[in-house]
Every structure is written in C-alpha cells, then in structure tokens.
Protein backbone atom coordinates (compact mmCIF):
# COMPACT_ATOMS: atom_id res chain seq x y z
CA UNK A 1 -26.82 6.31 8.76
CA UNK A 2 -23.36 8.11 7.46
CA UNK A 3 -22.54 9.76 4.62
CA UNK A 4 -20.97 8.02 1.81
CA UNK A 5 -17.82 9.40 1.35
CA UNK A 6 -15.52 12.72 2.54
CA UNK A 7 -12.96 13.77 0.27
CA UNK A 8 -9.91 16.44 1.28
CA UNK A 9 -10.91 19.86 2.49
CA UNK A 10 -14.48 18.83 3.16
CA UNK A 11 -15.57 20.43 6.46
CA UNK A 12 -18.44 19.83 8.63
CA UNK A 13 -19.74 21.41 11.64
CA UNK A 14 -21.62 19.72 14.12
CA UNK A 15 -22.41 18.77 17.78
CA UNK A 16 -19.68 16.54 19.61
CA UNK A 17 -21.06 13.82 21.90
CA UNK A 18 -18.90 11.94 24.64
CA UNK A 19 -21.10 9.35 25.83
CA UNK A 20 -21.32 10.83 29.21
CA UNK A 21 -25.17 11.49 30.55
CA UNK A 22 -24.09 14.18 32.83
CA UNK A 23 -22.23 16.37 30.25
CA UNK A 24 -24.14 18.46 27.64
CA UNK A 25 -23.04 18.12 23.76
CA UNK A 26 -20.62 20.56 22.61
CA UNK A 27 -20.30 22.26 19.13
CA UNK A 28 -17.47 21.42 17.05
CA UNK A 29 -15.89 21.85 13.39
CA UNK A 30 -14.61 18.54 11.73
CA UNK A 31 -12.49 18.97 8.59
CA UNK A 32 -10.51 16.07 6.61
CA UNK A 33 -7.71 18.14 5.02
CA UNK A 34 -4.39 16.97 3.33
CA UNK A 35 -1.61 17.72 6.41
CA UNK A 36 -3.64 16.37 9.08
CA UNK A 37 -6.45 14.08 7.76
CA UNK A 38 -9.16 14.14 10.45
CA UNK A 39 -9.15 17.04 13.11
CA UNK A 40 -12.16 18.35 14.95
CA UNK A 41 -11.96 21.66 16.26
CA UNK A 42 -13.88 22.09 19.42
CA UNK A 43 -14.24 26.02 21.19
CA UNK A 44 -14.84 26.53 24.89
CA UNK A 45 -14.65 29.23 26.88
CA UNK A 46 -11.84 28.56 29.72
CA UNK A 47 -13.73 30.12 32.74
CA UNK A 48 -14.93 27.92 35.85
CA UNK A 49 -17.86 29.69 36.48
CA UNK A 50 -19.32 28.43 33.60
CA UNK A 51 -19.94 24.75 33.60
CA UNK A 52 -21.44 23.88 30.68
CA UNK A 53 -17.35 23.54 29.08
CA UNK A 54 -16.02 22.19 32.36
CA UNK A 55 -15.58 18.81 31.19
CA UNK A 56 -14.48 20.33 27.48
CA UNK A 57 -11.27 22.05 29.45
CA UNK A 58 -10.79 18.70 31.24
CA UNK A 59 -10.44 17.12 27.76
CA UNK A 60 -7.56 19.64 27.13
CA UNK A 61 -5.75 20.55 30.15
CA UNK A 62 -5.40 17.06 31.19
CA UNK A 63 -4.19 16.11 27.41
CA UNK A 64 -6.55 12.83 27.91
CA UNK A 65 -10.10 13.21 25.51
CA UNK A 66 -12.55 10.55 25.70
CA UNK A 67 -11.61 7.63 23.50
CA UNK A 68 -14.62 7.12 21.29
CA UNK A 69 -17.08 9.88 20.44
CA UNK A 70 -19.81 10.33 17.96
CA UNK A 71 -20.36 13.87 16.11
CA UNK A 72 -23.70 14.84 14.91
CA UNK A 73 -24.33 16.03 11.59
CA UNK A 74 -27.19 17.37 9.44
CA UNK A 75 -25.85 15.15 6.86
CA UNK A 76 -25.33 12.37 9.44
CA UNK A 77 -23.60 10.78 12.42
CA UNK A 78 -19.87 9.90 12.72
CA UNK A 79 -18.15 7.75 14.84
CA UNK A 80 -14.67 9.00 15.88
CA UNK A 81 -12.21 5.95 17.40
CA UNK A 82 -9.17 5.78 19.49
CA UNK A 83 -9.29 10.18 19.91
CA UNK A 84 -5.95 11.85 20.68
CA UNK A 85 -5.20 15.22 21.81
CA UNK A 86 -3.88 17.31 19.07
CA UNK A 87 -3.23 20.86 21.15
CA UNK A 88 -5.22 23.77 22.39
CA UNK A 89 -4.96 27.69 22.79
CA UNK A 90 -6.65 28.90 25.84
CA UNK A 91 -7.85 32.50 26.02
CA UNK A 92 -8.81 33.48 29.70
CA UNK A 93 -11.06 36.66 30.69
CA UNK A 94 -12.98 38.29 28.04
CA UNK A 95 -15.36 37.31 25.35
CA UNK A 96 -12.48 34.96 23.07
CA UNK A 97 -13.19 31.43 22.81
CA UNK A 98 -10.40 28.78 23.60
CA UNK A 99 -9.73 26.31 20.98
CA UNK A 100 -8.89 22.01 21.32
CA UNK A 101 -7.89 20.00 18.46
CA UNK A 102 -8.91 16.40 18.49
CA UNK A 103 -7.09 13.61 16.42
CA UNK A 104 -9.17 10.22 15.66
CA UNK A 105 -7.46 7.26 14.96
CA UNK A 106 -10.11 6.11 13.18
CA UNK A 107 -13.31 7.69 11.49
CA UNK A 108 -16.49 5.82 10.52
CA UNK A 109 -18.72 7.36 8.52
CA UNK A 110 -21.60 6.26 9.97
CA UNK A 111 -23.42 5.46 13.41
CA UNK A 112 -22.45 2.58 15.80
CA UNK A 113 -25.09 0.33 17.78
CA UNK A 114 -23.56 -0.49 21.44
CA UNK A 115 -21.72 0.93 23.97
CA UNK A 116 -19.58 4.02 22.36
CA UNK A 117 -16.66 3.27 24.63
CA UNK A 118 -16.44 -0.61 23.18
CA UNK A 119 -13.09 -0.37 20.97
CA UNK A 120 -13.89 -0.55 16.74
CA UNK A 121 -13.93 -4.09 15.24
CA UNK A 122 -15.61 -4.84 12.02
CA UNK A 123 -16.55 -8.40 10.61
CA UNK A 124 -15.53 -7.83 7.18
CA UNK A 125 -12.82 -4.83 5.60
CA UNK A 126 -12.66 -3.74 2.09
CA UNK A 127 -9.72 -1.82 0.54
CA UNK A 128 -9.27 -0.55 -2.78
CA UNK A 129 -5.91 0.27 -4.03
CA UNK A 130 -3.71 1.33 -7.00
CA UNK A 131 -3.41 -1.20 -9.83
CA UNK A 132 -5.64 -3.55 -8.52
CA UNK A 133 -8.27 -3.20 -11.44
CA UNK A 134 -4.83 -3.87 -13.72
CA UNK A 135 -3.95 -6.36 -12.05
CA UNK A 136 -6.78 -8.30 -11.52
CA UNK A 137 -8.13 -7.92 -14.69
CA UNK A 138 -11.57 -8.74 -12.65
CA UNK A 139 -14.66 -6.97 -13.95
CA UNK A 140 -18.48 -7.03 -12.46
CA UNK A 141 -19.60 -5.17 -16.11
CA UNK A 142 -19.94 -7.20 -19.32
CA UNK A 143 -21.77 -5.42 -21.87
CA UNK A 144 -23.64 -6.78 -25.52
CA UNK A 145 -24.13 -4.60 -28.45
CA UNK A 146 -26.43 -4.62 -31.52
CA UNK A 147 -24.91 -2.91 -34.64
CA UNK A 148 -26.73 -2.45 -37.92
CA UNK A 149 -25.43 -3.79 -41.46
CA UNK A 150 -23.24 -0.61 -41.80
CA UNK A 151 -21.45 -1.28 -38.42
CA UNK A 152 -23.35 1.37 -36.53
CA UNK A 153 -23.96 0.49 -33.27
CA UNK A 154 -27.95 0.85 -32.43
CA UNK A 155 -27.96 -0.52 -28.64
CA UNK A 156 -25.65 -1.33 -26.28
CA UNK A 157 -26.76 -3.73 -22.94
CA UNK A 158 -25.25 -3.73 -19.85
CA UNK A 159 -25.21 -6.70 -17.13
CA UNK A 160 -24.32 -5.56 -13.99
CA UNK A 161 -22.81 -9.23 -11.99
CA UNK A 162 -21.47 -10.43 -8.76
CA UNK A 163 -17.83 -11.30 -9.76
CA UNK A 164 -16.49 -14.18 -7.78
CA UNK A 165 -12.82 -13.25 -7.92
CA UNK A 166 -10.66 -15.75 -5.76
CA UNK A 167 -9.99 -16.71 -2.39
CA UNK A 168 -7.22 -17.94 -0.21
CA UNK A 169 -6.64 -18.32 3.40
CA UNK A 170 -3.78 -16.15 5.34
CA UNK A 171 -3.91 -17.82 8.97
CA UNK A 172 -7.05 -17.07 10.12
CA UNK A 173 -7.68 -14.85 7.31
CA UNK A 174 -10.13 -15.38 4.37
CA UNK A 175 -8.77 -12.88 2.05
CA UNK A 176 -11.06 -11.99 -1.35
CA UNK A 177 -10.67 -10.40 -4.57
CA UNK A 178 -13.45 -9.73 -6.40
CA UNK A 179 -15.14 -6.80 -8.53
CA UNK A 180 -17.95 -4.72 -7.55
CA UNK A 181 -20.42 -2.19 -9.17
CA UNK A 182 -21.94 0.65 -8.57
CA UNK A 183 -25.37 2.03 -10.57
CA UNK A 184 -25.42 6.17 -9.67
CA UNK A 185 -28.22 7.81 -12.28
CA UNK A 186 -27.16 11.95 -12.12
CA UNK A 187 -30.06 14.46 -13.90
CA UNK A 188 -30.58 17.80 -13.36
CA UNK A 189 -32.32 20.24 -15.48
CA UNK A 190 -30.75 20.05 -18.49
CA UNK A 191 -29.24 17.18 -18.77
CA UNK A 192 -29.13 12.98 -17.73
CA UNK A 193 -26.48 10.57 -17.29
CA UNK A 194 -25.71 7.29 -16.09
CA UNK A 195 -22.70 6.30 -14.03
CA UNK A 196 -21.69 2.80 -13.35
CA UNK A 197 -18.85 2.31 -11.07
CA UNK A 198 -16.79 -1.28 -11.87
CA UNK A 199 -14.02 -1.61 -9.62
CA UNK A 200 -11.95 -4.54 -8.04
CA UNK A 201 -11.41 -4.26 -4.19
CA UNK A 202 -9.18 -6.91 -1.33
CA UNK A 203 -11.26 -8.01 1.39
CA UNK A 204 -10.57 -9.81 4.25
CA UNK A 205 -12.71 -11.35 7.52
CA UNK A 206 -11.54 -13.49 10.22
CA UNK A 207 -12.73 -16.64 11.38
CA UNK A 208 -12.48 -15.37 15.12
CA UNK A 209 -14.96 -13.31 14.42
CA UNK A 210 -14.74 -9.82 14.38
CA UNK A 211 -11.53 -7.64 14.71
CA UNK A 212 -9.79 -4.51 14.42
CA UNK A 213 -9.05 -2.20 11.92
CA UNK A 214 -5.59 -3.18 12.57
CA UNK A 215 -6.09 -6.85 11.84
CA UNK A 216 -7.73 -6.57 8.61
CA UNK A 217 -4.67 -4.04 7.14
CA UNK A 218 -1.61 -6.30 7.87
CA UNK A 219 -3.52 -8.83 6.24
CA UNK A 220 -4.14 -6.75 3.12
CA UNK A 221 -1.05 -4.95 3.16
CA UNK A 222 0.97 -8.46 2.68
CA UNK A 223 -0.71 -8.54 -0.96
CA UNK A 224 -0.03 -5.14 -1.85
CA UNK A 225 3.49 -5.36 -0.55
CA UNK A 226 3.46 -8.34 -3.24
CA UNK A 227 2.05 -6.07 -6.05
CA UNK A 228 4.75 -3.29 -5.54
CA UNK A 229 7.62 -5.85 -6.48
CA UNK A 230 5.29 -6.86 -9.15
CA UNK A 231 4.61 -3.61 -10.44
CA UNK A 232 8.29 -2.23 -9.59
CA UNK A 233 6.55 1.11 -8.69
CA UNK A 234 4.52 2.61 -5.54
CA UNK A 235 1.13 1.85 -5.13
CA UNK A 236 -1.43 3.71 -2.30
CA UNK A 237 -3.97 2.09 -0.36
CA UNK A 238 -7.23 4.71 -1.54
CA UNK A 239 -10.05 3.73 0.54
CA UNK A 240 -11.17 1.39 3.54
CA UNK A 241 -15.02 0.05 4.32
CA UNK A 242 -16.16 -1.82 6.68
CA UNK A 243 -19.25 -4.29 6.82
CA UNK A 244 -20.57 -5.53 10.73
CA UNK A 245 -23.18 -5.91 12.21
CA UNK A 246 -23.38 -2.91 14.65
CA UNK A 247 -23.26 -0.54 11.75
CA UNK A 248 -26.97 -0.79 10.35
CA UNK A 249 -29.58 0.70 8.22
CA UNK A 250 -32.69 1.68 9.81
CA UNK A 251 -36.17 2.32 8.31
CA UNK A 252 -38.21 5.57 9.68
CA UNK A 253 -39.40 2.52 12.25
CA UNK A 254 -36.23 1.54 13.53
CA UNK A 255 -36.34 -1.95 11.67
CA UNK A 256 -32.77 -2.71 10.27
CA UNK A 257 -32.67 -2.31 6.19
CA UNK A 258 -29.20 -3.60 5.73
CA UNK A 259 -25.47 -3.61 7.33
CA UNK A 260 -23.85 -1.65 4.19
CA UNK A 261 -20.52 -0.59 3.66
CA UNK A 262 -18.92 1.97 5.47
CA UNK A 263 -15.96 4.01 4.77
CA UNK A 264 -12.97 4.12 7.43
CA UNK A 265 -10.51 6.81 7.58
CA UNK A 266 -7.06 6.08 9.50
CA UNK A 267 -4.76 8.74 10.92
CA UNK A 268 -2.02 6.00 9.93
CA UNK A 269 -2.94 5.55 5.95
CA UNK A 270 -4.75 8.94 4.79
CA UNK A 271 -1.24 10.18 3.47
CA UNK A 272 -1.35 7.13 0.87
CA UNK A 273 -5.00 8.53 -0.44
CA UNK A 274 -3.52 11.85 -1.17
CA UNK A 275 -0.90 10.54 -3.75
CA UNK A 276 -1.17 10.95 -7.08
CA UNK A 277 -3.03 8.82 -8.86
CA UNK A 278 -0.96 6.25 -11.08
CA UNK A 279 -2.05 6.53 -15.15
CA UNK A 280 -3.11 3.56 -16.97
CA UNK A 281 0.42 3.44 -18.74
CA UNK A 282 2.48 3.38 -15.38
CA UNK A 283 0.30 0.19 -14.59
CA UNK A 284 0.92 -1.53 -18.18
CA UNK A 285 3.72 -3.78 -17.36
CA UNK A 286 3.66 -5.94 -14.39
CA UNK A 287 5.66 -8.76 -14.32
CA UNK A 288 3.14 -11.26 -13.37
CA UNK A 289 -0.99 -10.63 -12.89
CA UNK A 290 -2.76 -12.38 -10.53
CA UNK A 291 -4.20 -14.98 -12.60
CA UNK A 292 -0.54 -15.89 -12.88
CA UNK A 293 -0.18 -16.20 -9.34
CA UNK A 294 -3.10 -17.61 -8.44
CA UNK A 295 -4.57 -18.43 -4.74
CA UNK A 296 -2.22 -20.65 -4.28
CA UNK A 297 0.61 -18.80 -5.17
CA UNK A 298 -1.17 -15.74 -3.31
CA UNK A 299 -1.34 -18.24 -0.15
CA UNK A 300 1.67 -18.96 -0.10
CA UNK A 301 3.48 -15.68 0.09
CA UNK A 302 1.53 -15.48 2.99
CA UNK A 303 2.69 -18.61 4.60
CA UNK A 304 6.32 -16.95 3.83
CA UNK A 305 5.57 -13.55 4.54
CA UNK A 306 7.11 -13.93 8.22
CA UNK A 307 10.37 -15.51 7.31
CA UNK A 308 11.08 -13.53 4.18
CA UNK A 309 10.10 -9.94 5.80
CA UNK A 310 13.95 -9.15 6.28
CA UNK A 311 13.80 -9.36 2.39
CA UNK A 312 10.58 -7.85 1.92
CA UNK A 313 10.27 -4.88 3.73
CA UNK A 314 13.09 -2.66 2.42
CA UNK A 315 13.01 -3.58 -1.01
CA UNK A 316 9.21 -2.33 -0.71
CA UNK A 317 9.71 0.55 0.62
CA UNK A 318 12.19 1.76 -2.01
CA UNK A 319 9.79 0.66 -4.22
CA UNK A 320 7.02 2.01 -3.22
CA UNK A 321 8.74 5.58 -2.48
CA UNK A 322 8.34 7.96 -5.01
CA UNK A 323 11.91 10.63 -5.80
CA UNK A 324 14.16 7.74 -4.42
CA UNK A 325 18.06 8.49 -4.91
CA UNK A 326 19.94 5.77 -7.03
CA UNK A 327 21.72 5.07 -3.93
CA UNK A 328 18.68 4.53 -1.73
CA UNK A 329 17.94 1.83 -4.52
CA UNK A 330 21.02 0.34 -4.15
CA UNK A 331 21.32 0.02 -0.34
CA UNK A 332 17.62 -1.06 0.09
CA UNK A 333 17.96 -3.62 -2.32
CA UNK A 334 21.13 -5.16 -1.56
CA UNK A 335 19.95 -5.57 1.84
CA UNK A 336 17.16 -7.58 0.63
CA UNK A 337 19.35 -9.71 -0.84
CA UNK A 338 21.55 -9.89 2.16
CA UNK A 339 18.53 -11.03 3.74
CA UNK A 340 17.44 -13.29 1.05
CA UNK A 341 20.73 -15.07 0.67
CA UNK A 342 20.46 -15.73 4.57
CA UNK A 343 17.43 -17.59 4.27
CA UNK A 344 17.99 -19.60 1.43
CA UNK A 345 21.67 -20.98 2.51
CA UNK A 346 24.43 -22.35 0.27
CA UNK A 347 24.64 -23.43 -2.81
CA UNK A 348 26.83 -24.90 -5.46
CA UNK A 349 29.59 -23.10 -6.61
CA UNK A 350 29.31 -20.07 -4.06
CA UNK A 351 32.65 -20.46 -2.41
CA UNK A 352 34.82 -18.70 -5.14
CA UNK A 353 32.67 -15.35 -3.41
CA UNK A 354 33.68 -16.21 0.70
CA UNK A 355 35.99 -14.23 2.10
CA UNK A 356 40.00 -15.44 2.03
CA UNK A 357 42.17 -15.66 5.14
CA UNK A 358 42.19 -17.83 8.19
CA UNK A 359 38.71 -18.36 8.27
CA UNK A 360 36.88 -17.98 5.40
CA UNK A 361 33.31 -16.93 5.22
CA UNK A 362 30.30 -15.95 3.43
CA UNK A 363 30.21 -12.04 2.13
CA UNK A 364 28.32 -10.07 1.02
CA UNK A 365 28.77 -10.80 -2.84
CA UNK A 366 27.63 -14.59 -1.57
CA UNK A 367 24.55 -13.42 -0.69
CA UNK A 368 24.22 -11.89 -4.26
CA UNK A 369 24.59 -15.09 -5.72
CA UNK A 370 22.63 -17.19 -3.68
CA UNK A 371 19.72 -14.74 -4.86
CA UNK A 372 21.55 -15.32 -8.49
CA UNK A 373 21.57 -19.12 -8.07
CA UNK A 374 17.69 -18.88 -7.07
CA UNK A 375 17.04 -17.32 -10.16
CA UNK A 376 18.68 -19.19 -12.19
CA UNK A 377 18.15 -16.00 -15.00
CA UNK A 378 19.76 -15.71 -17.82
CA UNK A 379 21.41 -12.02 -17.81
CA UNK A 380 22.24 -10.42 -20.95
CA UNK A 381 25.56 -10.88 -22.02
CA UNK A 382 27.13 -8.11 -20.16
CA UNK A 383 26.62 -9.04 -16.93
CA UNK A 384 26.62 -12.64 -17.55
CA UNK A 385 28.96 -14.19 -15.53
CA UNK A 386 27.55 -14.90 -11.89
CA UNK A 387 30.54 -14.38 -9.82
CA UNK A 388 31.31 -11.42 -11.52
CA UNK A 389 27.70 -9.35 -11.21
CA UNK A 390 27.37 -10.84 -7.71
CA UNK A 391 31.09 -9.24 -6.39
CA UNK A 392 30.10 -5.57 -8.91
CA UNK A 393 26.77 -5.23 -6.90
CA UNK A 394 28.43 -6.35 -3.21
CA UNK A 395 31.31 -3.56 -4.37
CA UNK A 396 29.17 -1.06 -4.78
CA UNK A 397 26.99 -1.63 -1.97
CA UNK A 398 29.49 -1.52 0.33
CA UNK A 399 31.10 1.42 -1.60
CA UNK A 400 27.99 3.54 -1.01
CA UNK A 401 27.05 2.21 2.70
CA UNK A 402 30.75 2.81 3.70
CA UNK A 403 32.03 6.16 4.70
CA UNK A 404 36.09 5.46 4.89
CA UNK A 405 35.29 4.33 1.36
CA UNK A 406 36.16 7.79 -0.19
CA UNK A 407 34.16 9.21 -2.76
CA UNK A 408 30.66 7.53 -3.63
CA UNK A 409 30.99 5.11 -6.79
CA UNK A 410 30.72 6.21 -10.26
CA UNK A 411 26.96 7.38 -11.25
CA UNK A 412 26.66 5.21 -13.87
CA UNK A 413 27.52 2.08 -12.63
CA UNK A 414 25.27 2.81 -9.71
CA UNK A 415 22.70 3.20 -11.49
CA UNK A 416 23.03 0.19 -13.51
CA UNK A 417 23.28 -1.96 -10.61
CA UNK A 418 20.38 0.02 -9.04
CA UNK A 419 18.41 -1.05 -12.12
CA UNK A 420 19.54 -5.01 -12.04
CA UNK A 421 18.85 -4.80 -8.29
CA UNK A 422 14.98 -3.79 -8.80
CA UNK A 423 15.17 -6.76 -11.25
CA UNK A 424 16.36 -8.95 -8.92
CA UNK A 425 14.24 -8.39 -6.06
CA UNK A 426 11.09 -8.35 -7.77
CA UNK A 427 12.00 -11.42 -9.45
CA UNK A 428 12.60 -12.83 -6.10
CA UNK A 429 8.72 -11.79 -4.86
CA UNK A 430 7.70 -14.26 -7.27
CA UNK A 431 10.43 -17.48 -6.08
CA UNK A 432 9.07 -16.50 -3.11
CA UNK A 433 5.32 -17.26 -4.27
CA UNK A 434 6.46 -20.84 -5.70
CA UNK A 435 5.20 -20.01 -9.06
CA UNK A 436 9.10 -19.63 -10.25
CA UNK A 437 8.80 -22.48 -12.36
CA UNK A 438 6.14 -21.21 -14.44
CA UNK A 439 6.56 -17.23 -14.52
CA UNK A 440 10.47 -17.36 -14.51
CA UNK A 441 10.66 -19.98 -17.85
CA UNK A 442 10.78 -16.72 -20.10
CA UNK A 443 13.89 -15.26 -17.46
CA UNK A 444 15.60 -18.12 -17.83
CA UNK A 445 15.44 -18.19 -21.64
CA UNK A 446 17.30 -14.47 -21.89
CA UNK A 447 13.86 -12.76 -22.70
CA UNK A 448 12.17 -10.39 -20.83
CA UNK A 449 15.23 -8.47 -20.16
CA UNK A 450 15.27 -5.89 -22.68
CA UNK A 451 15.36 -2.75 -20.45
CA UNK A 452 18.48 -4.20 -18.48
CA UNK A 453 19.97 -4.72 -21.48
CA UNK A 454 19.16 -1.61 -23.08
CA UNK A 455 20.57 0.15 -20.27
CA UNK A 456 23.19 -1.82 -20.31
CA UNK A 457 24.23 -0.99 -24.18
CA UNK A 458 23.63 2.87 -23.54
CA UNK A 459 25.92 3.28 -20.55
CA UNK A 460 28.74 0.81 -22.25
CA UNK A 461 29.57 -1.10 -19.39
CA UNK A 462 30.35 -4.70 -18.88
CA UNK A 463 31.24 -6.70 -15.56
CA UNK A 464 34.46 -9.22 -15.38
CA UNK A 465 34.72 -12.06 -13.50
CA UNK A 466 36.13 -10.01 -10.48
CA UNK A 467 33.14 -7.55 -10.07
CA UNK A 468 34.85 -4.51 -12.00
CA UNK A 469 33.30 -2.50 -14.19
CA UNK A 470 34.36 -1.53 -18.21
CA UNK A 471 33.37 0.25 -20.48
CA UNK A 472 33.30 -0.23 -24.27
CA UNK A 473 35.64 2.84 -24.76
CA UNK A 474 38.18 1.10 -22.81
CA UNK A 475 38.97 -1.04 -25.71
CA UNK A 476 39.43 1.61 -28.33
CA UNK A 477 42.92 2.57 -28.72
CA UNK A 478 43.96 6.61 -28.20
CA UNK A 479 45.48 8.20 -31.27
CA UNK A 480 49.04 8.14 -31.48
C-alpha cells in the first residue's frame, strides 16, 4: 500500500530496489519539486574495491538505470516506471560520496504485484482537471435542511451518492464523467471537523484490456482540448489515478481488501499541476456545458478529432497558453482556420476571395470564409460583411507571418481580429461537435456577441468590403 498523495517539495528518503537478487538495496532521497517533478537522488561511493555500489556506478557510468524500480518507504512503497538517467558527480579517493540522479517517467504511489520489469498498464485512469466541476455541473453531494419558523436553520443532512455522469465511446475507449466523494473526519485536541470532498473527474478504460498510461491521456486529453475552446482560456490536467488489478490492498494476512485508486505522476504532465489554479469567476462563462453537448456530441468530436487536428491543435495551444502575444493569437488562429477551410471545401459565394490572374485560386481570406460560411453568425454590424472580415483577418495574418511585409500591423486592429479569431475558432469546436444547430441558434440571431462588439465600439473600427480597416474618426472633418 502507497501513500495517498505527494504534493511539491515533499521529500522522502528511502531504500531503492532494482529487482535484481544478486544486488543489495541502496539508500536513496526521492523529492517531487516544481523544476523537475520526480528525481531520486541515489549516493555511492565510486571505488571498485567496494562492491556493495558496483552495480549503482554501472547505473551511472553507463547512462542506462534499470527501467522499473520500487523505493521503500516508512510511509510506503513506490513504484518508479520507464527510469532515465538524469546526471551524476563522481568523487574518487577519499571519504565524499558520488551522487546519480534518476528521472521516472512515471510514479505510482503504491506497490505493484508481478514482475517489476513488466512495463505499467492500468485497467481504468482517472484525471481531474480545471473547470471540470464548472463544466459538468455533476455533483455526488445533495444536502436537506430543517429550518425553524424564524428561518433558522436547525439541521442540515448530507447524502453522499454515486453520480452516474455520462458515457460515450472514443474507438475502443469507454470514456466517463461522473462525480465522486470523499468523507475525511480531522480532530485533534481542540477542535473537530468534517471534510467532504465532491469533485467531478474523466475516466477512461479500454476494451482491450489494460493499457498504458499513454493510452488513457490521448484519450482524455481530446475532451479537454474540447473544453479549452469552450472555455477560451487554459486549463491543467491536476491529477492522474489509476485502478488495476495488480495494484491491491492487503489485510495483515495477505488477503486482498480492494484495488483502490492510485495516484500517477508523469515526467510529461507535472508542469500542468503546478499552474495556478483558475478562480471560480475565470470559469463563469463557457460557451457551451456539457449537458449541452451531450455524449453524443462528446462522441463525436472524437470521431472528428483525427481529421480536424490541423484545426485543433494550434488554436489550443494559444488557448491554453497563458502571457500569449496578440500576434501569437493571430497566427495560431488563422492557421486553424486555414486548416478548417481545407477540410470543409467550397462554398457558395467564396469566389469573390480567390486569387486573380491566370489561374485563380483559393487564398487565404477563402479559408476565412469558408469558416464564416460554417458559422453562419451574425457579426455585429461592424464587421458584418463576410468578404470584407474574411480579406481584414487574411491581411493581417499574412501581415504579421510575413517579414518583407514591413512594419507589423497596427496594434489595434490586431487585436481586434485576435479577439474575433478566438471567437471564431471556439465557435468552430462546437460545428465540429454537430450540436451547431442547437448551441449556435443564439450566434446566428446577433446575441451572444457583446464583448466583440464592445471591443469593437471602443477601438472605433469598422471593416469594408475589401478587408481595410476605419475608424470612426475618419469621418469627422478637420477644422478649417
């Protein structure tokens, strides 16, 4: 049995175990701290003539540690997965200890039946992230209270439920979400409380049984990709568990208890647990929640995930990147819709935006309006006319991307079209969902644009038909 959770600059020290018969355990520090995640620390003393570290030096002069090892704890065992080098200082001669640094891929808090060499895989993965709660709107806690005639309240009941949540297939996926709880009294000598944990968490398991970490994370990460164009902001994965059957809990008699949850820590997603935490208020506005979407609509972003990903992925990671430059906006989002207007071909009405000459062709500004067309959204007044917007957000694209350009484009009109852009895009994660007919009525109506328009009205500016920018000042005559 593991402990239940580590949290950043916890440090442990402990007794390092490769699996080998004919090598003795080694001490070692482990620490989970913010610029590295998982390291263990592991002294030797670099002198032949003492072989109880020979195969320690091994480990570090060769650059090539065991893969899997556990590492003993008075608080409990860990499994460490997929172990890298991480560097070494040797000190020869005298009474200095050498030093090796280990890097885990992955780190189980808690002990593994079976061969320790046998790679990780886990029958069931659960992942809580930013805004899910919000999103969701899924709760395991529903509570009753009993007031008096005055109001006052005189006893409150709790009912602690299994929430159902929904479920949807991805390939050979089962994806979940659902709420959970968690009852933790806390009393010490003065004082008593109660804590009761009610949180909503993505899990996934595969109907080819078991499977790695790996596996389980694409899967998840398609949803949250979906839920940073919904909420237009970034959003961090904050924990991993894992349920399977070779992770158990024993009584004193070795019988098995239960196959609880088990936290996972990857080398590849700690960074996204050390982000600040969204407030409530950045999570108010999303522009769909998942009842909205539904498991069908949830399915079948899934089923598109593949084709669209040349849309997906750089509008996502703009999104999802805290500090992002105006221009960084604009580029990653105009490429989405590059992509976008690739995949969902010509339409009526387009041609006025191909290029003239010899041979004309699709440009950039027809991509725009494909994504426009798609839409179908009614744009406040400013930016109205199609053609127009579509040619204003290709011009300043290509005005940023390009260097023989000259100077970047005016600030304000980039960030105007940076803020349509976001629009756009995240309007597009939900055409891409096929729930566009529903969630898009109000778009299509000219309401739920109030910030574009408000931004709009404070900068002055208006598009024309050819994709130039005014402003309202350019109408007011000078003084003579």
């Amino acid at each position: 049995m593991g402990m239940r959770r580590l949290e950043f600059g916890d440090s442990l020290s402990g007794l390092l175990i490769d699996g080998d018969a004919d090598t003795p355990y080694v001490g070692a520090a482990f620490q989970l701290t913010l610029d590295k995640g998982v390291t263990v620390d592991v002294p030797f003393l670099s002198n032949r003539s003492v072989a109880q570290f020979g195969h320690v030096q091994a480990w570090f002069t060769d650059q090539a540690p065991p893969t899997n090892m556990l590492f003993l704890t008075s608080e409990g065992t860990i499994s460490l997965f997929d172990i890298a080098w991480s560097g070494h200082s040797e000190n020869w001669g005298g009474r200095r200890a050498s030093i090796g640094s280990l890097r885990p891929a992955l780190t189980v808090l808690g002990d593994r039946d079976g061969a320790l060499a046998d790679p990780l895989v886990m029958s069931e993965m659960q992942s809580r992230l930013d805004g899910l709660n919000e999103w969701s709107r899924l709760s395991a806690v529903s509570s009753d209270r009993e007031t008096d005639e005055e109001g006052l309240i005189q006893s409150v009941t709790l009912l602690l439920h299994r929430d159902d949540g929904i479920t949807w297939q991805q390939g050979d996926a089962t994806m979940t979400i659902r709420a959970g709880w968690y009852y933790s009294p806390d009393q010490d000598g003065y004082g008593r409380k109660t804590i009761v944990d009610d949180n909503v968490h993505i899990e996934s398991t595969f109907g080819s049984g078991p499977t790695p970490f790996w596996g389980h994370f694409v899967e998840q990460r398609k949803v949250a990709n979906l839920m940073v164009f919904l909420f237009g902001r970034p959003l961090s994965f904050r924990e991993h568990k894992l349920r399977d059957d070779l992770f158990a809990s024993r009584m004193m008699d070795g019988r098995i208890h239960a196959h609880p949850l088990t936290e996972i820590i990857s080398r590849h997603t700690y960074q996204e647990r050390r982000t600040e935490v969204p407030s409530k208020k950045d999570l108010g506005h999303p522009i769909a929640h998942m009842a909205q979407i539904g498991a069908e609509g949830l399915a079948t972003w899934s089923e598109k995930y593949e084709t669209w990903e040349r849309f997906i992925l750089p509008s996502v990671s703009v999104l999802g990147r805290p500090g992002r430059f105006i221009e960084d906006v604009v580029i990653s989002t105009s490429m989405s819709m590059e992509a976008a207007g690739g995949i969902l071909g010509e339409c009526a009405g387009e041609r006025v935006t191909w290029s003239r000459g010899r041979i004309s062709r699709p440009t950039t500004a027809t991509y725009v309006y494909r994504c426009l067309d798609a839409l179908a959204v009614l744009w406040p007044e400013r930016i109205r006319d199609r053609v127009g917007l579509s040619r204003a957000i290709a011009n300043n694209y290509n005005d940023v991307k390009h260097f023989d350009r000259g100077e970047f484009p005016d600030h304000d009109e980039s960030y105007v079209v940076s803020e349509v852009n976001q629009m756009i895009v995240r309007l597009l994660a939900i055409y891409i969902t096929g729930r566009s007919e529903e969630l898009l009525s109000s778009y299509r109506e000219g309401n739920n644009l109030y910030m574009i328009k408000q931004v709009l009205d404070g900068y002055g500016l208006r598009v024309d038909e050819t994709g130039r920018w005014h402003r309202d000042t350019d109408d007011v005559p000078s003084d003579q």
